[in-house]
N, C-alpha and C. Protein backbone atom coordinates (compact mmCIF):
# COMPACT_ATOMS: atom_id res chain seq x y z
N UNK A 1 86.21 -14.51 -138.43
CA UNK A 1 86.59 -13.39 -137.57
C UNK A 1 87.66 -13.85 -136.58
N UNK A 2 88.83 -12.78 -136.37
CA UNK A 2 89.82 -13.22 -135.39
C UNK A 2 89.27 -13.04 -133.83
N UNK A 3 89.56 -13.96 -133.01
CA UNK A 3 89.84 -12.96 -131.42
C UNK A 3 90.07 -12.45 -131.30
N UNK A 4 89.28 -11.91 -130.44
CA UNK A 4 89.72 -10.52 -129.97
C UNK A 4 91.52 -10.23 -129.22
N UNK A 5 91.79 -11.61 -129.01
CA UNK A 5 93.27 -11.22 -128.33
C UNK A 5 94.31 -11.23 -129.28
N UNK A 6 93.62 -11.93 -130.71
CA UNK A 6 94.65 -11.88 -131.52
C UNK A 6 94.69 -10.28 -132.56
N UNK A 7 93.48 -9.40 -132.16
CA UNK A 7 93.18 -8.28 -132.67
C UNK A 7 93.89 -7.05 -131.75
N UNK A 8 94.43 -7.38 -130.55
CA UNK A 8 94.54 -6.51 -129.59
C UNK A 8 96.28 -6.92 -129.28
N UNK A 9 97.15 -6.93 -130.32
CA UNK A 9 98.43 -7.35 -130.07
C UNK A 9 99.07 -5.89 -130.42
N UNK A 10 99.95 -5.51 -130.06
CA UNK A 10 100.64 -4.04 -129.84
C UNK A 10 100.21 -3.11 -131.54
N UNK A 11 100.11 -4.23 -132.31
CA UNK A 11 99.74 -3.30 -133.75
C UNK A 11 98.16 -2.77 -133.40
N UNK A 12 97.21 -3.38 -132.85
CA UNK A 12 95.85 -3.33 -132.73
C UNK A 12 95.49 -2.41 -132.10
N UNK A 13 96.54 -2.56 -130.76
CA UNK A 13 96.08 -1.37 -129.58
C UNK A 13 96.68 -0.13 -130.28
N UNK A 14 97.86 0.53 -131.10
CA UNK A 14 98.18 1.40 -131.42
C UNK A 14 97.16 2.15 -132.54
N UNK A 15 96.66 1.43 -133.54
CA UNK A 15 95.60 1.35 -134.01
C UNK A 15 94.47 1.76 -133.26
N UNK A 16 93.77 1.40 -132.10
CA UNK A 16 92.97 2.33 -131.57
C UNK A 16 93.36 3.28 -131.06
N UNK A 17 94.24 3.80 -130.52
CA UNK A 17 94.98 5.18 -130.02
C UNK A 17 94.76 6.32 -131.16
N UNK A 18 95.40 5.86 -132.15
CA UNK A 18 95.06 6.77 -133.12
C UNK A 18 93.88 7.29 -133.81
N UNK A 19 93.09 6.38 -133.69
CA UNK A 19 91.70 6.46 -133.89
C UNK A 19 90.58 7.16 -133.12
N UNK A 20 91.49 7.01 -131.84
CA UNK A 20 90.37 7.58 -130.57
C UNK A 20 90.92 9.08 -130.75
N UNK A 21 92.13 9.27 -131.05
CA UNK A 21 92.68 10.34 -131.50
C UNK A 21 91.89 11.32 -132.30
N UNK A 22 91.90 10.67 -133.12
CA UNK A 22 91.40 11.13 -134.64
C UNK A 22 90.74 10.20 -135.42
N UNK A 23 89.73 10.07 -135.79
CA UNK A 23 88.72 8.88 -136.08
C UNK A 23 88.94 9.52 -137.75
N UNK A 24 88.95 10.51 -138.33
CA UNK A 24 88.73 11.22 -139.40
C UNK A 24 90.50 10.59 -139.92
N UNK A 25 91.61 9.71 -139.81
CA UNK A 25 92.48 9.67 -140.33
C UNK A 25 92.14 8.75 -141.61
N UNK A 26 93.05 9.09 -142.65
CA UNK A 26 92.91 8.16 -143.57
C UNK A 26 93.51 6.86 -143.60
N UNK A 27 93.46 5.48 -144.46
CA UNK A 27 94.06 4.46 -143.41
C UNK A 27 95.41 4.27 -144.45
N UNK A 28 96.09 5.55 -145.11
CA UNK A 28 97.26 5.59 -145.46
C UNK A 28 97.85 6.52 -144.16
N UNK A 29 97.24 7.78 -143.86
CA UNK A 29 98.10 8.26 -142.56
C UNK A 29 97.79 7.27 -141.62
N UNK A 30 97.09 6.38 -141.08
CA UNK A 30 97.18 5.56 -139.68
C UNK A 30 97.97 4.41 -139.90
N UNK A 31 98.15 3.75 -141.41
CA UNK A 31 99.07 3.09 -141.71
C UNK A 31 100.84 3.81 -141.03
N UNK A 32 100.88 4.64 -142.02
CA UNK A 32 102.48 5.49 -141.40
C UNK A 32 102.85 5.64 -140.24
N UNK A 33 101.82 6.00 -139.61
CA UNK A 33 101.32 6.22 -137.77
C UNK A 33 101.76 4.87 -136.91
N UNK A 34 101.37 3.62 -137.53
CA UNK A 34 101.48 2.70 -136.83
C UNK A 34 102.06 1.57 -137.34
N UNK A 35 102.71 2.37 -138.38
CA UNK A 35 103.90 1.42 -139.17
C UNK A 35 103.45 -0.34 -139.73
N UNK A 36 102.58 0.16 -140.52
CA UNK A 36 101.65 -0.90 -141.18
C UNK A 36 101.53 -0.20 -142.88
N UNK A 37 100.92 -1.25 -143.68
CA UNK A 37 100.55 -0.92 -145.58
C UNK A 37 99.07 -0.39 -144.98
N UNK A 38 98.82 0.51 -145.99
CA UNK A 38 97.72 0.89 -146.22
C UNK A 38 96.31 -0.21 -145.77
N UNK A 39 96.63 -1.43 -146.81
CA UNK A 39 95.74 -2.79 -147.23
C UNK A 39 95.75 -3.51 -145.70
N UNK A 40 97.10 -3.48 -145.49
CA UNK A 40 97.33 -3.94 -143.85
C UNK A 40 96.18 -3.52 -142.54
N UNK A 41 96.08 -2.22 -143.13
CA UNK A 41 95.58 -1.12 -142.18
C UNK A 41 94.29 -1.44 -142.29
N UNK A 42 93.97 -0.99 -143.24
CA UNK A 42 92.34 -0.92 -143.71
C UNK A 42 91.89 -2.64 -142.94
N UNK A 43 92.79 -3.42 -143.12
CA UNK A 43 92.15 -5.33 -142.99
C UNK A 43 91.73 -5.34 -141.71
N UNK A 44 92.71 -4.61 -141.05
CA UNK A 44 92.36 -4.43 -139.41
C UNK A 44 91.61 -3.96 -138.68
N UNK A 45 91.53 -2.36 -139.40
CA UNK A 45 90.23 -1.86 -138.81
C UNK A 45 88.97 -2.55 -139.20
N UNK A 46 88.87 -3.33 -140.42
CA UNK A 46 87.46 -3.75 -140.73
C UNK A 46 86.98 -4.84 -139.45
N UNK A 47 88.59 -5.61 -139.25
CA UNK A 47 88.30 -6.98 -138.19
C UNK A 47 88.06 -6.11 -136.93
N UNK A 48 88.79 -5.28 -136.23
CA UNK A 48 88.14 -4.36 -135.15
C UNK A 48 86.77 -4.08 -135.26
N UNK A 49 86.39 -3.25 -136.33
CA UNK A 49 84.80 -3.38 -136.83
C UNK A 49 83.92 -4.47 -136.15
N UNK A 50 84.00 -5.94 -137.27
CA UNK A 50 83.50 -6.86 -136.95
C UNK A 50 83.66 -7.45 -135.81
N UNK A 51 84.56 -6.76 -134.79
CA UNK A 51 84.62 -7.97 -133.59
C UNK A 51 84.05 -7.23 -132.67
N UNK A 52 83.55 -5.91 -133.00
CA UNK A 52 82.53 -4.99 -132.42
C UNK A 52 83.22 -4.14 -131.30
N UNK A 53 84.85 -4.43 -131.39
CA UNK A 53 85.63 -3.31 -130.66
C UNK A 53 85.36 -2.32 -130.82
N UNK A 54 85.62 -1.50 -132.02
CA UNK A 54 85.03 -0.80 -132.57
C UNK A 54 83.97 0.00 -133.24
N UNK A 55 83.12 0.50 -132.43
CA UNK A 55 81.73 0.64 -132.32
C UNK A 55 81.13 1.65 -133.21
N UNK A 56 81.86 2.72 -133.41
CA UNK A 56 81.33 3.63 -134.24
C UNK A 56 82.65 4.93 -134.30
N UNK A 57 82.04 6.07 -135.90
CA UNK A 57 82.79 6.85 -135.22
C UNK A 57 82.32 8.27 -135.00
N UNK A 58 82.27 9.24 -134.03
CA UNK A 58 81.43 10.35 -134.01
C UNK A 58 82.19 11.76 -134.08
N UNK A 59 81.79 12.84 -133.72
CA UNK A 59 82.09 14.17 -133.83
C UNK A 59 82.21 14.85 -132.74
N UNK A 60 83.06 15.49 -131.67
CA UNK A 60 82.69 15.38 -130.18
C UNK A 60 82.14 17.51 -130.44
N UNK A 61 81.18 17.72 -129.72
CA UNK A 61 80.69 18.65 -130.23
C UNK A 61 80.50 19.28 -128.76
N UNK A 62 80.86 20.41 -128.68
CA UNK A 62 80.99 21.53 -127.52
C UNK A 62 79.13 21.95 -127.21
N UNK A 63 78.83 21.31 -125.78
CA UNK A 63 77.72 21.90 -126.31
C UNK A 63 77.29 23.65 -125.30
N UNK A 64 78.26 24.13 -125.15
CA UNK A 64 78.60 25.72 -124.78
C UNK A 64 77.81 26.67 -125.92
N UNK A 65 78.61 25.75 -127.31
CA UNK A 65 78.65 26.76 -128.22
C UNK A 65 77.29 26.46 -128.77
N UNK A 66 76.40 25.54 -128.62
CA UNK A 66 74.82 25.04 -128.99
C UNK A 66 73.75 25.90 -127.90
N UNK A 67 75.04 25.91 -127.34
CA UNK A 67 73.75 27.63 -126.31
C UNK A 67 73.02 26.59 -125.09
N UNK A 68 73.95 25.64 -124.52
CA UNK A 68 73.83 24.59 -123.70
C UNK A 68 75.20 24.72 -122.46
N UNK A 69 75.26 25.94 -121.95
CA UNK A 69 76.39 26.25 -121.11
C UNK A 69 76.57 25.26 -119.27
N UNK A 70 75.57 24.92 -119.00
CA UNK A 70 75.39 23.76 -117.62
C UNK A 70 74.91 22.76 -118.13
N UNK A 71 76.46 21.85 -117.57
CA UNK A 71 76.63 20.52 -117.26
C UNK A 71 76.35 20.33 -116.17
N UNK A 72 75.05 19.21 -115.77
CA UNK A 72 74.60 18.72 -114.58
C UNK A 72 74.66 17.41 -114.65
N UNK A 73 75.21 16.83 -113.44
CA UNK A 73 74.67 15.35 -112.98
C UNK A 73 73.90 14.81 -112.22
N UNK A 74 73.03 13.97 -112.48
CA UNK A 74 71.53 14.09 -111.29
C UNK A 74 71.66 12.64 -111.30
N UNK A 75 71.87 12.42 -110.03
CA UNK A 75 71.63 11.11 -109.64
C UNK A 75 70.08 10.77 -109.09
N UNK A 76 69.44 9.56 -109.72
CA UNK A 76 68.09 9.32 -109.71
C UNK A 76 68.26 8.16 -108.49
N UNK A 77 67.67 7.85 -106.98
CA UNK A 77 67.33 6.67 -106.68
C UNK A 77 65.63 6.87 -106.69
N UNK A 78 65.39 5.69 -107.64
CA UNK A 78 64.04 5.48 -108.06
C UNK A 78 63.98 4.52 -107.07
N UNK A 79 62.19 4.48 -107.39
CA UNK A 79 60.96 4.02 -105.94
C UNK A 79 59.89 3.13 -106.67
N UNK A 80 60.20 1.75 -106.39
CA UNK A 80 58.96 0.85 -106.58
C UNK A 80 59.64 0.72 -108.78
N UNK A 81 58.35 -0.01 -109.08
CA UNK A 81 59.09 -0.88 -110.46
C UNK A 81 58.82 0.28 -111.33
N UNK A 82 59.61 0.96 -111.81
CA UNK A 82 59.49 1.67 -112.74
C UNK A 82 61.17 1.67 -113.31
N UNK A 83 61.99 0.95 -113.37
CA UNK A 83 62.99 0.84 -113.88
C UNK A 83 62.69 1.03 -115.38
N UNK A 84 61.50 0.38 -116.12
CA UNK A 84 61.30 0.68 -117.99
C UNK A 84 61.09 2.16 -117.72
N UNK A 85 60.00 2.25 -117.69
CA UNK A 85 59.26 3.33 -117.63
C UNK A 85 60.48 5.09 -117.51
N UNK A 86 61.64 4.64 -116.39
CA UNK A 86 62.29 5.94 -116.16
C UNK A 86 63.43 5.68 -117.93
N UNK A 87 63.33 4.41 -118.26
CA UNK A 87 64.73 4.30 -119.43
C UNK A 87 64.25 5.18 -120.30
N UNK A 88 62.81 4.63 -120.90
CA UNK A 88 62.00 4.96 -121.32
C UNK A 88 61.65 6.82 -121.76
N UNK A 89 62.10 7.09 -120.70
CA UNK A 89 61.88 8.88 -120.18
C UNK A 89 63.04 9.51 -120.71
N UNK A 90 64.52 9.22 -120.21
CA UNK A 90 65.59 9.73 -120.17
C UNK A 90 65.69 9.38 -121.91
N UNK A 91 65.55 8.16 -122.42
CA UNK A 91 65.93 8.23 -123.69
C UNK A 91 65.21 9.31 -124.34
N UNK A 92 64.48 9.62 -124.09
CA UNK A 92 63.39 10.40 -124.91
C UNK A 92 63.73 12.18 -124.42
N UNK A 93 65.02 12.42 -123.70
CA UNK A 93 65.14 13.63 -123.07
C UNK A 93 66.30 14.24 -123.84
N UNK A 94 66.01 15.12 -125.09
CA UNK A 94 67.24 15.86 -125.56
C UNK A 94 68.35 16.43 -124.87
N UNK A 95 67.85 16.94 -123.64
CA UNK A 95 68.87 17.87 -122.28
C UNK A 95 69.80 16.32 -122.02
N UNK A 96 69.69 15.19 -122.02
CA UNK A 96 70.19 13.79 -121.32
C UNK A 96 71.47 13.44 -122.80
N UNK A 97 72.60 13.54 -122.22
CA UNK A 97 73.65 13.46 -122.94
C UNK A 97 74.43 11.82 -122.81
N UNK A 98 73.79 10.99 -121.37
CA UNK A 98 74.47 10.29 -121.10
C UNK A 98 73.47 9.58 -119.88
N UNK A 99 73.71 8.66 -119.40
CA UNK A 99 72.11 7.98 -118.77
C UNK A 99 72.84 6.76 -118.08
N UNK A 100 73.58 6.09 -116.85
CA UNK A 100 74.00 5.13 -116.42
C UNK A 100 73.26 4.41 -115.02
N UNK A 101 73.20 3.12 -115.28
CA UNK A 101 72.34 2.45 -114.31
C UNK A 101 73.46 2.10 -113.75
N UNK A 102 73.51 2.23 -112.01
CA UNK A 102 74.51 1.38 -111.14
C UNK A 102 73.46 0.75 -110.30
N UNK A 103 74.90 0.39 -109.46
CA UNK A 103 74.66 0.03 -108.27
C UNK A 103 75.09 1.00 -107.30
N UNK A 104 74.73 0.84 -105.64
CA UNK A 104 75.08 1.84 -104.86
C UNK A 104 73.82 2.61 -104.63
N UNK A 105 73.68 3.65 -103.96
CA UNK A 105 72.55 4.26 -103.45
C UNK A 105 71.56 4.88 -104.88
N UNK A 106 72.59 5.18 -106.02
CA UNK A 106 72.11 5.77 -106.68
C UNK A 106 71.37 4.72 -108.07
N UNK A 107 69.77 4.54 -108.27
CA UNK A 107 69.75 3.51 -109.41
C UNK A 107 70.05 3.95 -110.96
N UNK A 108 70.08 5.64 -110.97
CA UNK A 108 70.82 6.21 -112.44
C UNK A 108 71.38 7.56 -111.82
N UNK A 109 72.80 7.15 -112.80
CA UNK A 109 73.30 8.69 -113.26
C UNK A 109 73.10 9.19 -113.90
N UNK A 110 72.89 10.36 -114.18
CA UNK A 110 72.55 11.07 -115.64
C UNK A 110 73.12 12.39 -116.19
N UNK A 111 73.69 12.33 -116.83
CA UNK A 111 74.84 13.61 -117.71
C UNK A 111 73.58 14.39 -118.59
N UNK A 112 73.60 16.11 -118.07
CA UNK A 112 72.63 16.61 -118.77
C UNK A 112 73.33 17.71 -119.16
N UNK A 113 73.16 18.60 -120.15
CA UNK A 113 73.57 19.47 -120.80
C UNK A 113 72.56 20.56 -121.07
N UNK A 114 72.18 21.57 -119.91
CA UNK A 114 71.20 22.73 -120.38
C UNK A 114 71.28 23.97 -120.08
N UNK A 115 70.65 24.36 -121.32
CA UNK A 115 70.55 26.13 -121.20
C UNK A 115 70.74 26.88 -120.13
N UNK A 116 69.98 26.79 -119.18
CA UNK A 116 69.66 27.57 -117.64
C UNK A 116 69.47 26.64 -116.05
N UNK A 117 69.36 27.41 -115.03
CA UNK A 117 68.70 26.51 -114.36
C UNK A 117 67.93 26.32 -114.57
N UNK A 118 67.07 27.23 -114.64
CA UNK A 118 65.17 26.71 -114.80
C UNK A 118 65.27 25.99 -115.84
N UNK A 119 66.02 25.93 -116.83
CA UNK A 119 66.25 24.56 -117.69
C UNK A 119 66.32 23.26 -117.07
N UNK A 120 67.48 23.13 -115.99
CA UNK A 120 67.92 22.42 -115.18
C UNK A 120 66.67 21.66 -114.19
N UNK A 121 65.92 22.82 -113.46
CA UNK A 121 64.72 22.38 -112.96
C UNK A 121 63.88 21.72 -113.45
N UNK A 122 63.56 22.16 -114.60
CA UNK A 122 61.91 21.37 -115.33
C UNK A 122 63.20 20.04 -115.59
N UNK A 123 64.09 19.57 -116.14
CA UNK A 123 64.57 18.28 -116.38
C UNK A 123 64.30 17.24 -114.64
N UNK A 124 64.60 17.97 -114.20
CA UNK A 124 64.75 17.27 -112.55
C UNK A 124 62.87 16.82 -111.49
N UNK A 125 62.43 18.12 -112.28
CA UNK A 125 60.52 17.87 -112.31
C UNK A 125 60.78 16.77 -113.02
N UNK A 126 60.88 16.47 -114.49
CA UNK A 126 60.50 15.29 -114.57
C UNK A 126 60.70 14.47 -114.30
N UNK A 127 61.82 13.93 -113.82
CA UNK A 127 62.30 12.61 -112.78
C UNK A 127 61.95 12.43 -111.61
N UNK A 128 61.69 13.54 -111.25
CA UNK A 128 61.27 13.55 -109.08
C UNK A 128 59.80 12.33 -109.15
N UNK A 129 59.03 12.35 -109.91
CA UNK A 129 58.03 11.12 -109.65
C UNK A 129 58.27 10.16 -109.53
N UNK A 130 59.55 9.70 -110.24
CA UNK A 130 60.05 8.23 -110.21
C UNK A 130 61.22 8.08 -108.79
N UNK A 131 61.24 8.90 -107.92
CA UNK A 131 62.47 8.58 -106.94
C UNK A 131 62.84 10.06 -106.77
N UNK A 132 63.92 10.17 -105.74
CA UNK A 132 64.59 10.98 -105.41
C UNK A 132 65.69 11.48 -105.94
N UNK A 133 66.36 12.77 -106.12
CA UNK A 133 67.20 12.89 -106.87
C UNK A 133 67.88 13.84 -106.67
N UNK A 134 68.97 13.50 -106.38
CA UNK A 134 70.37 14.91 -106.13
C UNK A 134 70.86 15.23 -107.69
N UNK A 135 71.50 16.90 -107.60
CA UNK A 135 71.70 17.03 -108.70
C UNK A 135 73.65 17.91 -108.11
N UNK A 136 74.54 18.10 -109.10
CA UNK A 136 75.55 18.74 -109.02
C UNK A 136 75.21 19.21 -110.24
N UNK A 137 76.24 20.58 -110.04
CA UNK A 137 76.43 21.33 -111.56
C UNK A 137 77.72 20.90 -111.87
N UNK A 138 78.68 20.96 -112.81
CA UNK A 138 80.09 20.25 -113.48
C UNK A 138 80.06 21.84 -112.93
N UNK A 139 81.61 22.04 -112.49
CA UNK A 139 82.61 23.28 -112.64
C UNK A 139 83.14 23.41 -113.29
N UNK A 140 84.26 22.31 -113.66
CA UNK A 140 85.32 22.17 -114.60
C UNK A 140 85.24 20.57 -114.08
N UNK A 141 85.94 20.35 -115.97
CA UNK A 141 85.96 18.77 -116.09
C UNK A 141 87.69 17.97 -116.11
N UNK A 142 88.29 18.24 -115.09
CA UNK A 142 89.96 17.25 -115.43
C UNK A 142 90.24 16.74 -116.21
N UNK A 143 89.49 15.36 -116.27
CA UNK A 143 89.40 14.71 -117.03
C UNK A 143 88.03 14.33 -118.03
N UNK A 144 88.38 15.09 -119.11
CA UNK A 144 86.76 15.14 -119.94
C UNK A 144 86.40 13.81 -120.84
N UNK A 145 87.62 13.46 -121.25
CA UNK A 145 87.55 12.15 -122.21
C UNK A 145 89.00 11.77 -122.34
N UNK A 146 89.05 10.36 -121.70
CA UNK A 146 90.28 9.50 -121.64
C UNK A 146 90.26 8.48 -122.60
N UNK A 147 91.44 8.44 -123.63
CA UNK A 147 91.51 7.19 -124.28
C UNK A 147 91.62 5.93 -123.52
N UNK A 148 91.06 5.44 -124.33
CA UNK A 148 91.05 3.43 -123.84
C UNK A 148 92.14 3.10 -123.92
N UNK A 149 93.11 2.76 -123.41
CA UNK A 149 94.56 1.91 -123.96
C UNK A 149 94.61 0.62 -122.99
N UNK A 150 95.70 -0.14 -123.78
CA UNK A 150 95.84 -1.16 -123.06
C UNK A 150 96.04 -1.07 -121.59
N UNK A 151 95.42 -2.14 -120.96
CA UNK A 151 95.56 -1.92 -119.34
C UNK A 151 96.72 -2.42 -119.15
N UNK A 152 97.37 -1.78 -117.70
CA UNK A 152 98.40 -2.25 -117.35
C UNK A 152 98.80 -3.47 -116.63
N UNK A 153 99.48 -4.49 -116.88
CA UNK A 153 99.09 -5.95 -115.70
C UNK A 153 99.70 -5.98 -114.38
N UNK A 154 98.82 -5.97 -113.19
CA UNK A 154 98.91 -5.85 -112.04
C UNK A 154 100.30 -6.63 -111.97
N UNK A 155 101.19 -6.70 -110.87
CA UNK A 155 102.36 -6.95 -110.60
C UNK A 155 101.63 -8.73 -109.96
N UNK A 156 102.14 -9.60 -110.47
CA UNK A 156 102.00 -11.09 -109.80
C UNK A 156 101.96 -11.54 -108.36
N UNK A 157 101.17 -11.57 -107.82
CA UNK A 157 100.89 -11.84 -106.24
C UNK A 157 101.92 -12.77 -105.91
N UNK A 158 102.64 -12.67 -104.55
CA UNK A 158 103.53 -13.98 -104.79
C UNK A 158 102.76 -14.71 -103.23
N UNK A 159 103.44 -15.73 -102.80
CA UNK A 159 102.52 -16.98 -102.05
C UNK A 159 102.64 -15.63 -100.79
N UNK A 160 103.63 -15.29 -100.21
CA UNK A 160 103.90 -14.11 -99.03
C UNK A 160 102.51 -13.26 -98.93
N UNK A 161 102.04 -13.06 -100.58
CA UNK A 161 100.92 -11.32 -100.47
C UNK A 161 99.89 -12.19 -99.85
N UNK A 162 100.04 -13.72 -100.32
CA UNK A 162 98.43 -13.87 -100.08
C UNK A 162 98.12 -14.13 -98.97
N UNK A 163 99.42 -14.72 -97.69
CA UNK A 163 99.29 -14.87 -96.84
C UNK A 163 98.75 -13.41 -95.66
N UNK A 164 99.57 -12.29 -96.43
CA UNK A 164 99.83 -11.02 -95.90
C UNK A 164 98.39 -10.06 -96.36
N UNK A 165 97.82 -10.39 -97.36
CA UNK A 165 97.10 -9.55 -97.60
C UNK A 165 98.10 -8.28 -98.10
N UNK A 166 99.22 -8.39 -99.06
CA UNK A 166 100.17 -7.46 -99.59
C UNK A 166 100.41 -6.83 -98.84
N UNK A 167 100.30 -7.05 -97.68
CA UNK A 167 100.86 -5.82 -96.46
C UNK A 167 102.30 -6.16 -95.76
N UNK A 168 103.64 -5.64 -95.92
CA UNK A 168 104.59 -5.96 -95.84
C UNK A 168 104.52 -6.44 -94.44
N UNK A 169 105.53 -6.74 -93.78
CA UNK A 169 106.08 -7.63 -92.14
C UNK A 169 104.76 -8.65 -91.48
C-alpha cells in the first residue's frame, strides 16, 4: 500500500472531488474528468480504498420527503459515568442522523431528523436522564455538505511574526 502523501498528489485530490461529487461515476468518466486511463483510474481509487481515505459510498437522501420535515440539534451535557450507556442509546435512535462527542460545555451533539415536535420531545425525554440538554430547530442550512479538498498552506511565519505575535509594528 502507498502513503497516503503519495496518494494525495494533485491527481488523487482531483479524484476525490469528483467522487464527493458524484460517487455513482464510472472510472472511464472520472478517468476523462481527471485526465487519467481508465486502468489508471480504477488502480487509484482501489489504493484510496485501501488506505481507508476512502470510506464508503452512499446516497444523500432528503429526509423532508420521508415525512421527517425538523432538523434538530440537541446538545447533551451528561451527569456522572454514563458516557457507554448514552452511545449506547443514540445508536439505537432512528430520529439520530448524526451523534458527536466534544469537548466544551457540551459532552454530545446530536443531528436529529423528526416528524413533529412532539416527535422532537419524546427524543429529548429520552436523553434528559442522562444530563441536561438544549435543543435548536435547523431553519435553513448554508452550508449543508462541503467537499473535503485539499487544505490550503498557511502563509510561513517569518522570525518578525513570532516575535510579534503576527501583529504588524
Amino acid at each position: 500500500m502507498l502513503p497516503t502523501s503519495k496518494l494525495l498528489d494533485a491527481k488523487g485530490w482531483a479524484i476525490l472531488r469528483e467522487l464527493q461529487l458524484d460517487a455513482r461515476l464510472s472510472f472511464s468518466e472520472l478517468g476523462r474528468r481527471v485526465g487519467l486511463s481508465t486502468p489508471a483510474v480504477a488502480e487509484r481509487v482501489r489504493n484510496l480504498q485501501s488506505a481507508g481515505v476512502i470510506t464508503g459510498y452512499r446516497a444523500d437522501v432528503d429526509p423532508k420527503k420521508l415525512g421527517l420535515p425538523i432538523l434538530a440539534i440537541v446538545r447533551l451535557n451528561v451527569v456522572g459515568d454514563v458516557l457507554p450507556r448514552v452511545t449506547t442509546l443514540v445508536r439505537g435512535l432512528p430520529e439520530v442522523i448524526e451523534c458527536h462527542r466534544g469537548t466544551g460545555g457540551d459532552s454530545f451533539t446530536i443531528k436529529a431528523a423528526v416528524a413533529t415536535v412532539a416527535h422532537l420531545e419524546a427524543l429529548i425525554d429520552r436523553l434528559t436522564p442522562f444530563g441536561t440538554t438544549s435543543t435548536s430547530i435547523v431553519l435553513s442550512s448554508p452550508v449543508e455538505r462541503r467537499l473535503i479538498e485539499k487544505p490550503v498552506a498557511a502563509p510561513a511565519r517569518t522570525a518578525k511574526d513570532a516575535k510579534t505575535g503576527g501583529r504588524s509594528g
